[in-house]
Protein backbone atom coordinates (compact mmCIF):
# COMPACT_ATOMS: atom_id res chain seq x y z
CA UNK A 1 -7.40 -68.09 35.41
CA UNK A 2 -9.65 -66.36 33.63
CA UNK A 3 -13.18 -65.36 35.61
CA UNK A 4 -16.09 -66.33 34.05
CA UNK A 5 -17.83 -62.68 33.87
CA UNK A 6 -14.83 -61.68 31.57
CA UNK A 7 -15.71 -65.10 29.02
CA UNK A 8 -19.39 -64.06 28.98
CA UNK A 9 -18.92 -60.41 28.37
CA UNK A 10 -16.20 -61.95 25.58
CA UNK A 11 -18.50 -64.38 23.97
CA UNK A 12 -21.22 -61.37 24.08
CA UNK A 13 -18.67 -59.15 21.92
CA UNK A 14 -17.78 -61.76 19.61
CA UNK A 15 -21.80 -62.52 19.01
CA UNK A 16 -22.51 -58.46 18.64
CA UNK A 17 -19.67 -58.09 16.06
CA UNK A 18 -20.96 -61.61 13.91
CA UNK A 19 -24.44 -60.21 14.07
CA UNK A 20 -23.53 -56.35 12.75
CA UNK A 21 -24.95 -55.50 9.56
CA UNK A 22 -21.24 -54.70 8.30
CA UNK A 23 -20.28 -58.43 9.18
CA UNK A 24 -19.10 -60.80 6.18
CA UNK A 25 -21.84 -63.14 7.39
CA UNK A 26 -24.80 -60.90 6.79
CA UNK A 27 -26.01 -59.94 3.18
CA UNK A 28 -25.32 -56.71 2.30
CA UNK A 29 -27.32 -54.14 0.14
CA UNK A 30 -26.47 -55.21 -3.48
CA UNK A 31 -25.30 -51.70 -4.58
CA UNK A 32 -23.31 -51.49 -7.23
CA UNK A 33 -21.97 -55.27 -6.90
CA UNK A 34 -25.53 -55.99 -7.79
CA UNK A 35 -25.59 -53.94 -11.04
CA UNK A 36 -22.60 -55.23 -11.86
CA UNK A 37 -23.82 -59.09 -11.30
CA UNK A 38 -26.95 -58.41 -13.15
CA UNK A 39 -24.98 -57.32 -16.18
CA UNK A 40 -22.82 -59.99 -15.75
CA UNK A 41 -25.88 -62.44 -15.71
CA UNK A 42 -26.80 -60.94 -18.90
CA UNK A 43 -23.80 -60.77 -20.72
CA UNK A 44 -23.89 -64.45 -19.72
CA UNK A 45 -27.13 -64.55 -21.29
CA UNK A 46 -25.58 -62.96 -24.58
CA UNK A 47 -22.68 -65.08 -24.44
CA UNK A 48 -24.55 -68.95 -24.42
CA UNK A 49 -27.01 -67.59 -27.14
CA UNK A 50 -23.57 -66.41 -29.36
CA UNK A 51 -21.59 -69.36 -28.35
CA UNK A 52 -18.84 -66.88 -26.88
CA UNK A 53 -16.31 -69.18 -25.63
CA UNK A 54 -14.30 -66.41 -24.84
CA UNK A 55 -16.44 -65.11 -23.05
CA UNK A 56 -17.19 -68.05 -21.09
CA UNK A 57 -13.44 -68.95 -20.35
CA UNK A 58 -13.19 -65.15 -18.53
CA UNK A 59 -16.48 -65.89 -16.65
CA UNK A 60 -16.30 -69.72 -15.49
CA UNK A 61 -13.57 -69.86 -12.37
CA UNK A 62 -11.34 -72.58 -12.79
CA UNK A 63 -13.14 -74.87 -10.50
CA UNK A 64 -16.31 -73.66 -11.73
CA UNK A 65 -19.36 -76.41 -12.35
CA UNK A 66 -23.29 -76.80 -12.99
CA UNK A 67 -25.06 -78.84 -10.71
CA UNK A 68 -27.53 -79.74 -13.16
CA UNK A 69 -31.19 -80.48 -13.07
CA UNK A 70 -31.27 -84.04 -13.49
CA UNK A 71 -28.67 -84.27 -10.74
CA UNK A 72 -24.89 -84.88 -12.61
CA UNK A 73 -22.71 -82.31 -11.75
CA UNK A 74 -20.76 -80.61 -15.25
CA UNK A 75 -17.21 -79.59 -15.43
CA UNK A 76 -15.86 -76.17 -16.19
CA UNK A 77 -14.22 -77.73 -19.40
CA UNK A 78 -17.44 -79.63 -19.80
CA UNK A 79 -19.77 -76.99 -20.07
CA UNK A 80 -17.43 -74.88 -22.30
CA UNK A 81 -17.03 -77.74 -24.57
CA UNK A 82 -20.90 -78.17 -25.30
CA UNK A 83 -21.11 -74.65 -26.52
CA UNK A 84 -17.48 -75.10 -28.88
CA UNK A 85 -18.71 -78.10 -30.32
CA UNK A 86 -22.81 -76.39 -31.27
CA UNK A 87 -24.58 -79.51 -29.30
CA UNK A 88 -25.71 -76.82 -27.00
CA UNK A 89 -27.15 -74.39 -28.92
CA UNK A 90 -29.83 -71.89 -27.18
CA UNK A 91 -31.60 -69.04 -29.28
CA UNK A 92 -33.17 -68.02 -26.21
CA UNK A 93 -31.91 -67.18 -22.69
CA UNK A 94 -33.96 -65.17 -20.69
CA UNK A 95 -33.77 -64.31 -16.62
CA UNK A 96 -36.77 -63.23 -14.37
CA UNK A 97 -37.11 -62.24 -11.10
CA UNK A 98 -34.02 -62.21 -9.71
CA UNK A 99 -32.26 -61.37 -6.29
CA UNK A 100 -28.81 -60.67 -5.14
CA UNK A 101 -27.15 -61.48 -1.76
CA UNK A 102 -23.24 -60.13 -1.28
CA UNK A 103 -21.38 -61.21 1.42
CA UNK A 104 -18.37 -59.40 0.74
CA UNK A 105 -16.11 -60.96 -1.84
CA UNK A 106 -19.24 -64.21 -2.36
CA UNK A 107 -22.56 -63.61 -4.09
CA UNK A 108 -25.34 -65.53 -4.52
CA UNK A 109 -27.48 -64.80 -7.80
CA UNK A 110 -31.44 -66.03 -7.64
CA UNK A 111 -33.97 -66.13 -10.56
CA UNK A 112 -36.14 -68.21 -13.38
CA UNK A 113 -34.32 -68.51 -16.37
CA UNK A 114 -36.08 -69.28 -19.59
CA UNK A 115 -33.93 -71.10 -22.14
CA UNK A 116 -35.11 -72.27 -25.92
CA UNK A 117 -32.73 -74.26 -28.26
CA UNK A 118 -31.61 -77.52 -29.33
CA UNK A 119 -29.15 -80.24 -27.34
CA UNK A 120 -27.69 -82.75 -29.20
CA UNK A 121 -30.48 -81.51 -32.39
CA UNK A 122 -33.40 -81.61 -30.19
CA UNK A 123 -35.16 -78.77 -29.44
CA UNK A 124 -36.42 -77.51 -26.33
CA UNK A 125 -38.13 -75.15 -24.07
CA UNK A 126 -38.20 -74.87 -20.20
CA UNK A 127 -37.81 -72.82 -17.14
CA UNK A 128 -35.56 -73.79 -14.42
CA UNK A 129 -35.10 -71.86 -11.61
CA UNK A 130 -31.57 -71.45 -10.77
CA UNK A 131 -29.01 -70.44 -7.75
CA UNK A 132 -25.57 -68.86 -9.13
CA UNK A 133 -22.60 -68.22 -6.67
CA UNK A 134 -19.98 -66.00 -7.88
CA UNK A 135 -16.64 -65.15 -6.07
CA UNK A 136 -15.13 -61.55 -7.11
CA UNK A 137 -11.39 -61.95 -8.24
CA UNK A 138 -8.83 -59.55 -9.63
CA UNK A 139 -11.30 -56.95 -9.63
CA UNK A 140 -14.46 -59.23 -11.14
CA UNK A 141 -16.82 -61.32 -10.36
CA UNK A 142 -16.36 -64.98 -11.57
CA UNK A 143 -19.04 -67.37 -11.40
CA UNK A 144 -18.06 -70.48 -9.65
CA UNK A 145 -21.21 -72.95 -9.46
CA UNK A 146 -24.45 -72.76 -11.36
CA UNK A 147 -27.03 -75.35 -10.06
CA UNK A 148 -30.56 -75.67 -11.74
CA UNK A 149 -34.25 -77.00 -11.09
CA UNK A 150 -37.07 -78.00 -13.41
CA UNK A 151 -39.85 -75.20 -12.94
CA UNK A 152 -43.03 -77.36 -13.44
CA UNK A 153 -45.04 -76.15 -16.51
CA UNK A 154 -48.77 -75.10 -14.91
């Protein structure tokens, strides 16, 4: 049977190890994995304002999807399709202010993004402040969900 000093100085290990600053749990410094995700974010940028399928179909994982801001949630296929098709059409996408968590092969991508263009031959302008989460695969980081809020005009 197994005394319980031992399971206490166990469970003490096990907490000291989670807690470590090297532990998959805890955000690590964004180091190059952050220079590399902001260029991603704005080759992203690039690629929604060109209508770079291509571009988007090496990004998007295949289970990728935006939670949007009016609360539907948009498919991988979805998404690419409104950018094939020219009802999405943005002439301007522009990020601010944003900040990058890692946790190892997961990252989390923060920020305002400023977007101008038409939808469905409307046009449009608005902020929405948005949460990325990217996974890094065969050597790259592919962006998995993009959700987005309404930033109230002042």
């Amino acid at each position: 049977m197994i005394e319980f000093t031992s399971l206490v100085k166990s469970a003490a290990v096990v907490v000291a190890l989670w807690l470590a600053p090297t532990a998959p749990g805890v955000a690590q410094s964004a180091g190059e994995s952050g220079k590399e995700l902001l260029r991603t974010q704005d080759e992203w940028a690039a690629a929604r304002v060109k209508r770079d399928v291509a571009y988007l179909e090496r990004l998007y994982a295949k289970e990728f999807r935006v939670h949007s801001m009016n609360g539907s949630v948009v498919s991988r296929e979805a998404d690419i399709g409104l950018f094939a098709s020219g009802e999405l059409k943005p002439d301007r996408v522009e990020d601010q202010d944003m900040e990058i968590s890692v946790y190892g092969d997961t990252a989390l991508v923060t920020g305002i993004e400023n977007v101008a263009g038409t939808y469905k031959g409307n046009y449009g302008a608005m902020a929405l402040r948005f949460l990325n989460v990217f996974v890094r695969r065969d050597g790259r980081w592919q962006l998995v969900i993009h959700q987005s809020t309404l930033v109230p005009k002042e």
